[in-house]
C-alpha atoms as a PDB file:
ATOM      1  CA  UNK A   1     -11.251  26.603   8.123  1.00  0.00           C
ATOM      2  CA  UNK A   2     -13.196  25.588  11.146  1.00  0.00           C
ATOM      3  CA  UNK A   3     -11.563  22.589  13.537  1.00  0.00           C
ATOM      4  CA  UNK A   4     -14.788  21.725  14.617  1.00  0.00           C
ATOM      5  CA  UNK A   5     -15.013  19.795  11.566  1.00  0.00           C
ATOM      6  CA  UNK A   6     -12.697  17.244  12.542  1.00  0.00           C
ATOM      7  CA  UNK A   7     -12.464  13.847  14.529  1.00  0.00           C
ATOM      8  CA  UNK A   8     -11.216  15.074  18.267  1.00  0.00           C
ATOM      9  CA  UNK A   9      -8.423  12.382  18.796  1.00  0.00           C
ATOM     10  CA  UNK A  10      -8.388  10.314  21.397  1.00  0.00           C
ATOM     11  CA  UNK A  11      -6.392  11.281  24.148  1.00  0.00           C
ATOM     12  CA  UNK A  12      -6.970   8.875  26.546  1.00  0.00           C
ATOM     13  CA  UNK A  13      -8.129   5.728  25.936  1.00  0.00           C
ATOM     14  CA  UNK A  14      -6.653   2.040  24.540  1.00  0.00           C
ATOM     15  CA  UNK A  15      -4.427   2.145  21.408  1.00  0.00           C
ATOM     16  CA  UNK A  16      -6.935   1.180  18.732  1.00  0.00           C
ATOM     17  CA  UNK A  17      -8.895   3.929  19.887  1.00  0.00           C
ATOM     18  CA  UNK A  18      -6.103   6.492  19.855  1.00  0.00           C
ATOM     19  CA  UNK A  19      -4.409   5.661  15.938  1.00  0.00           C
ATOM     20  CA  UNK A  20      -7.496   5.454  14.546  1.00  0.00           C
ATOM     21  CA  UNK A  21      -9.212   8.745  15.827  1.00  0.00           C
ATOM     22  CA  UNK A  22      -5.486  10.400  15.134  1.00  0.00           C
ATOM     23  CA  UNK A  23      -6.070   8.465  11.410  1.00  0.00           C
ATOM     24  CA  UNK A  24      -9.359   9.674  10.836  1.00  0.00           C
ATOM     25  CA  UNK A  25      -8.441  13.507  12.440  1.00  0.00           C
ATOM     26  CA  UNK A  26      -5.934  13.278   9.756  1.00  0.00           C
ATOM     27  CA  UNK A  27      -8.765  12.083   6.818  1.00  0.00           C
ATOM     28  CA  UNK A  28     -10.713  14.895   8.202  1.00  0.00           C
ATOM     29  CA  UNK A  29      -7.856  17.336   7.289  1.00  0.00           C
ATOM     30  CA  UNK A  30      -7.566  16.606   3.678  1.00  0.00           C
ATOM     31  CA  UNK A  31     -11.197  17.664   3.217  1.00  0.00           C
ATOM     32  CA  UNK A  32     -11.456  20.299   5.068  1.00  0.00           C
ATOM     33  CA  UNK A  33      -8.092  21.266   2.917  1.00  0.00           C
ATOM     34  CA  UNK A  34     -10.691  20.675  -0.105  1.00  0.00           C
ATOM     35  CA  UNK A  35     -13.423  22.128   1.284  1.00  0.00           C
ATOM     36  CA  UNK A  36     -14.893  24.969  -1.051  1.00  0.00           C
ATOM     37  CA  UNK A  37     -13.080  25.152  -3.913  1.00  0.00           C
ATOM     38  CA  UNK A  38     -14.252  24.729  -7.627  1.00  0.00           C
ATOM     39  CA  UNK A  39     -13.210  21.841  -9.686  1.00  0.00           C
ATOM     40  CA  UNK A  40     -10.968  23.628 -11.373  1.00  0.00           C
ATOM     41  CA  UNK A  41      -9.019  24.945  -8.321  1.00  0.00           C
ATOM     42  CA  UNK A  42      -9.071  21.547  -7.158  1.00  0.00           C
ATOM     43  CA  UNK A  43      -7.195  20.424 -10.144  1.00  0.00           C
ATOM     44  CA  UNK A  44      -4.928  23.557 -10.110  1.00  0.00           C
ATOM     45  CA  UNK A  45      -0.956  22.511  -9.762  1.00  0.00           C
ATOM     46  CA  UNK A  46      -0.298  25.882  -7.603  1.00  0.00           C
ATOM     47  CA  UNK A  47       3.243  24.887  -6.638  1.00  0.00           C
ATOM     48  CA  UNK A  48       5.279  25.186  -9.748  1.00  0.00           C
ATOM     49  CA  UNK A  49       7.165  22.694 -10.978  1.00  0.00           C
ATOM     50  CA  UNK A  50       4.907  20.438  -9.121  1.00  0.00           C
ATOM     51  CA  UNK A  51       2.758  18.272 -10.706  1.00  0.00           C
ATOM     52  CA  UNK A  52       0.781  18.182  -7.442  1.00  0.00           C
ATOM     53  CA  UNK A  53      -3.221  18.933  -6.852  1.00  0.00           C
ATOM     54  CA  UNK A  54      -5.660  18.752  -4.028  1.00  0.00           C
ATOM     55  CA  UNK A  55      -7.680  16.247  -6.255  1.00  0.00           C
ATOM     56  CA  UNK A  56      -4.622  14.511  -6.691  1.00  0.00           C
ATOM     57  CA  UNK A  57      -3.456  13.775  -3.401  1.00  0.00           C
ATOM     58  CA  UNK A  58      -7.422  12.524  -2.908  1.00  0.00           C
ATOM     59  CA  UNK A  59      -7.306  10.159  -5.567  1.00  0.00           C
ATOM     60  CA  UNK A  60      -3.408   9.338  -4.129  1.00  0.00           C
ATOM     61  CA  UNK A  61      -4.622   8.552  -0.729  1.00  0.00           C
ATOM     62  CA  UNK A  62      -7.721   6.689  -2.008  1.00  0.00           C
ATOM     63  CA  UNK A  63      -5.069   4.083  -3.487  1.00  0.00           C
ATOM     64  CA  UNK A  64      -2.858   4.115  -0.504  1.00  0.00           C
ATOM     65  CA  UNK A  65      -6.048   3.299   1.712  1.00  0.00           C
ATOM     66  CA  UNK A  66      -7.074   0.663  -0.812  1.00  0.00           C
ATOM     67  CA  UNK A  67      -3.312  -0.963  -0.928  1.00  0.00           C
ATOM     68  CA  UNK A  68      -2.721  -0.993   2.411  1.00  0.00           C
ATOM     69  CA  UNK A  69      -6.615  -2.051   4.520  1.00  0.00           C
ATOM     70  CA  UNK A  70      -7.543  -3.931   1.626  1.00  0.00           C
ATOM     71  CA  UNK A  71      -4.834  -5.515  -0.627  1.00  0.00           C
ATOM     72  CA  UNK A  72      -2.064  -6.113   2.224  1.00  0.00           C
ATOM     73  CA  UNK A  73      -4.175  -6.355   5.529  1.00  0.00           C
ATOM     74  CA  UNK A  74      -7.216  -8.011   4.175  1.00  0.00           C
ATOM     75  CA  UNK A  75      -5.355  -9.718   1.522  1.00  0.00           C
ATOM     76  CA  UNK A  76      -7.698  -8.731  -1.617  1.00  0.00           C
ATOM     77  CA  UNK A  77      -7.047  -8.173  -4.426  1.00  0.00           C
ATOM     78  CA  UNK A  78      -8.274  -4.668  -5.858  1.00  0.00           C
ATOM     79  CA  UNK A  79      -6.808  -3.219  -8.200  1.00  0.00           C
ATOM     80  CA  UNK A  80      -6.269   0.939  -8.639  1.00  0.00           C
ATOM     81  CA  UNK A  81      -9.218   2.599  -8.975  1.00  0.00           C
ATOM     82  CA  UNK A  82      -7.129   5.354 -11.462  1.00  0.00           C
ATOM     83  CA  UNK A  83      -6.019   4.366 -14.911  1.00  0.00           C
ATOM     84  CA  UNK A  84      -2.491   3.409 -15.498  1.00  0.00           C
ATOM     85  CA  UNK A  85       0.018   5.167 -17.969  1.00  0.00           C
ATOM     86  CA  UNK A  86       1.185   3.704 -21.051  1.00  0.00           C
ATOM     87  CA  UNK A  87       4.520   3.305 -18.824  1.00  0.00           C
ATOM     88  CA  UNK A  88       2.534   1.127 -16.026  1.00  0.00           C
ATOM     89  CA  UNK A  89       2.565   3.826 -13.501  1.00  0.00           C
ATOM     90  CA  UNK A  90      -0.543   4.896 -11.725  1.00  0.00           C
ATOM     91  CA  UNK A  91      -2.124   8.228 -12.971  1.00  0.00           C
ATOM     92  CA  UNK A  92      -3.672   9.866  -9.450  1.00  0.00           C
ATOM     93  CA  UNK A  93      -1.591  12.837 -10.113  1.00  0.00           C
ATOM     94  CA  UNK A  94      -2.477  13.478 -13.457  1.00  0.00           C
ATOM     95  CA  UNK A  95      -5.438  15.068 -12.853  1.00  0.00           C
ATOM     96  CA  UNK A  96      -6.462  17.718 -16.072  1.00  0.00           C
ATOM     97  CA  UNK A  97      -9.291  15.689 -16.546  1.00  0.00           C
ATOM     98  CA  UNK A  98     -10.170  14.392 -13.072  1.00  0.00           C
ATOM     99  CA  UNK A  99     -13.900  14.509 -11.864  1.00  0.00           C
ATOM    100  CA  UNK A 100     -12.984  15.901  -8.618  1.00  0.00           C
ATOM    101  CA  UNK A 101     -16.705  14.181  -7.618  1.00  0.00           C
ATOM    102  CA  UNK A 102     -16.057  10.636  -8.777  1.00  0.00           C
ATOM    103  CA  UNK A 103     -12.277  11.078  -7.051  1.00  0.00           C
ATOM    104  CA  UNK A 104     -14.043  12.079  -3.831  1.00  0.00           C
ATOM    105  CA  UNK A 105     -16.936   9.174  -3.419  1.00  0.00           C
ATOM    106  CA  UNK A 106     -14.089   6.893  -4.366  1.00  0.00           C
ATOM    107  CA  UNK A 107     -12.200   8.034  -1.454  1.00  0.00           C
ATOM    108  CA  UNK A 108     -14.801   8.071   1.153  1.00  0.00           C
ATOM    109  CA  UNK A 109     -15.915   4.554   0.252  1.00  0.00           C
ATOM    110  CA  UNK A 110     -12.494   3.189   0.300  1.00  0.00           C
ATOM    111  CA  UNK A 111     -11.939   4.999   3.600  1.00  0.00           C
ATOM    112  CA  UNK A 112     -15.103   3.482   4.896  1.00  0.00           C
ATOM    113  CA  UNK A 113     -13.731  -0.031   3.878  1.00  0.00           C
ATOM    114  CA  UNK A 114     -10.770   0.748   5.763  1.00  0.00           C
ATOM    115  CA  UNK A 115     -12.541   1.799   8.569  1.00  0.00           C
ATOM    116  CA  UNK A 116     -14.620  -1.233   8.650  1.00  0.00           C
ATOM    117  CA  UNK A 117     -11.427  -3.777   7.990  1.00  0.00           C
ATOM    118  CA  UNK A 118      -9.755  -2.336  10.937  1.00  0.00           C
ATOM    119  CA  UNK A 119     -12.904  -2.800  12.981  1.00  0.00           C
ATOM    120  CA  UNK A 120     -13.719  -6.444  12.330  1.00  0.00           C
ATOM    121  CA  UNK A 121      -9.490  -7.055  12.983  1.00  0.00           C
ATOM    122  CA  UNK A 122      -9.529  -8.776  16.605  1.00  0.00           C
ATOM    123  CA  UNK A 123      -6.219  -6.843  17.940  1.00  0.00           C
ATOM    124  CA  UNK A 124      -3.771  -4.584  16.373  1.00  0.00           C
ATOM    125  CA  UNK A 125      -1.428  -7.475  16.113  1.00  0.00           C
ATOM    126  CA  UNK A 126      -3.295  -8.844  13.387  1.00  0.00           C
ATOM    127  CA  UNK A 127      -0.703  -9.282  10.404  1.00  0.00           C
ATOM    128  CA  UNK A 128      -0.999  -9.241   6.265  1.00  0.00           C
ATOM    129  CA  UNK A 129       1.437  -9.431   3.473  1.00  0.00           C
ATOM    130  CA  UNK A 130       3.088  -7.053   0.410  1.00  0.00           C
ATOM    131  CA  UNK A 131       5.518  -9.725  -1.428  1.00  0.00           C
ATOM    132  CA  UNK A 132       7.840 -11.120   1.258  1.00  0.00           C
ATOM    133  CA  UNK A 133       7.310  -8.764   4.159  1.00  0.00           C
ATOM    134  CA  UNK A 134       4.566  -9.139   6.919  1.00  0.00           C
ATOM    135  CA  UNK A 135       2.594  -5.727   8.493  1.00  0.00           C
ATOM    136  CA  UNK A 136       0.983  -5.387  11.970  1.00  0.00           C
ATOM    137  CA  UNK A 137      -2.254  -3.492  11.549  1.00  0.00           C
ATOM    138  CA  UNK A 138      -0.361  -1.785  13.880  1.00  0.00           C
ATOM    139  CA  UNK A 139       2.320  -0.379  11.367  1.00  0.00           C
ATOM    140  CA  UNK A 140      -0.314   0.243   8.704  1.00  0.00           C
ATOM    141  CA  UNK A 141      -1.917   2.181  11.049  1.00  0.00           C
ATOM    142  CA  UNK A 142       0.831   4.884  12.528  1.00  0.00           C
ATOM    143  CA  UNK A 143       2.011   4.465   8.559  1.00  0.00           C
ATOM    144  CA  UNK A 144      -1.162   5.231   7.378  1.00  0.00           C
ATOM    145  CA  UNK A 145      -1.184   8.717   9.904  1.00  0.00           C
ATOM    146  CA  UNK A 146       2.574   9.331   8.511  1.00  0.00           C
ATOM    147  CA  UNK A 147       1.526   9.447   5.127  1.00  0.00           C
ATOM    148  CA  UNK A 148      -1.491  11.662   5.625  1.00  0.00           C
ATOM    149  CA  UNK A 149       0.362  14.161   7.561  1.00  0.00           C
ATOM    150  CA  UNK A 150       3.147  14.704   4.852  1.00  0.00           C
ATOM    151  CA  UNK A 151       0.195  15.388   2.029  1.00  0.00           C
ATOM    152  CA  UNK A 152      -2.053  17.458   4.430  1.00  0.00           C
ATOM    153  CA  UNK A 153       1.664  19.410   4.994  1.00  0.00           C
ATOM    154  CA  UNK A 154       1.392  19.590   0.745  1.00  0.00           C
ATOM    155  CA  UNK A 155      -2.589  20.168   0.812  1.00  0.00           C
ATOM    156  CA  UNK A 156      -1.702  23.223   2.907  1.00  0.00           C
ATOM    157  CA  UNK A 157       0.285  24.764   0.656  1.00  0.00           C
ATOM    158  CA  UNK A 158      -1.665  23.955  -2.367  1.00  0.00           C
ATOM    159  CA  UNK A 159      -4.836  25.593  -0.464  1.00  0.00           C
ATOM    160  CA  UNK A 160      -2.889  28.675   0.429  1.00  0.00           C
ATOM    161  CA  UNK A 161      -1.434  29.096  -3.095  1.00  0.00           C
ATOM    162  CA  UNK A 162      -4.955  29.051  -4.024  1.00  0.00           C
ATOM    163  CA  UNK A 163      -6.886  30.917  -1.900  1.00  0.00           C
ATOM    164  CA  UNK A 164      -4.974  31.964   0.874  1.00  0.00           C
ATOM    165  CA  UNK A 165      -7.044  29.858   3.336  1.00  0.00           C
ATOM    166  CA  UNK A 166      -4.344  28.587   5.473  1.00  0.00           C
ATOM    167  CA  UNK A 167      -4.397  26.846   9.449  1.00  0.00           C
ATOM    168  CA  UNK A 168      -4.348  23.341  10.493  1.00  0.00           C
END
């Protein structure tokens, strides 16, 4: 797996600059993690008894960009791109019959739409809502880093199982 294919952070420069190059370093990661592999080893759950996939932690993350840059910043209301169980809870990780193509264009676009929400915000300060509590785009933003770096932690270990491909 070749770095070059990532976002160099920032490493000096203004704030904005520096948690959203570390954000989309981070993005960057979880396809590279993908990078090259079939559909079917996409969908593989290589670490038994986990239910976890590579194409599941995409469509995850697509949601978790949509909730946070769109629902609570931007205050929209979209809901999950996935289907929902029976049970009400969202289906990302049940992936046997995931298109692993429709899964990643979701993504990207919703991470584009994130990218452009945090652009038009005029500081980091900027605020939105989940149910009583108010978020800085701040917080969504070293959140948002937090909870890529714990599944790119899982997307290396479901690459490895698979392939062997391991690194950064």
């Amino acid at each position: 797996m070749i770095d070059e294919q990532r976002t160099r952070p920032v490493l000096v420069g203004d704030e904005r600059a520096t948690l959203t190059s570390m954000l989309q370093r981070q993005r960057d990661t979880l396809m590279m993690k993908c990078a090259g592999l079939t559909d079917e080893q996409l969908r593989r759950k290589a670490v038994a008894p986990s239910g976890l996939s590579l194409i599941g932690l995409v469509r995850h993350l697509a949601e978790v960009e949509r909730g946070w840059f769109r629902n609570v910043l931007n205050d929209e209301d979209v809901r999950g791109y996935f289907p929902q169980n029976p049970a009400g809870e969202w289906t990302a990780f049940h992936v046997e019959d995931a298109d692993p193509a429709e899964a990643f264009r979701i993504w990207e676009d919703t991470c584009a739409r994130s990218r452009a929400i945090v652009d038009a915000a005029e500081s980091l300060d900027v605020t939105g809502r989940y149910g009583e509590e108010e978020y800085s785009l701040h917080y969504i933003l070293a959140h948002m880093i937090e909870e890529y770096a714990r599944h790119n932690g899982h997307a290396d270990l479901l690459r490895e199982a698979i392939d062997g491909a391991t690194g950064e």
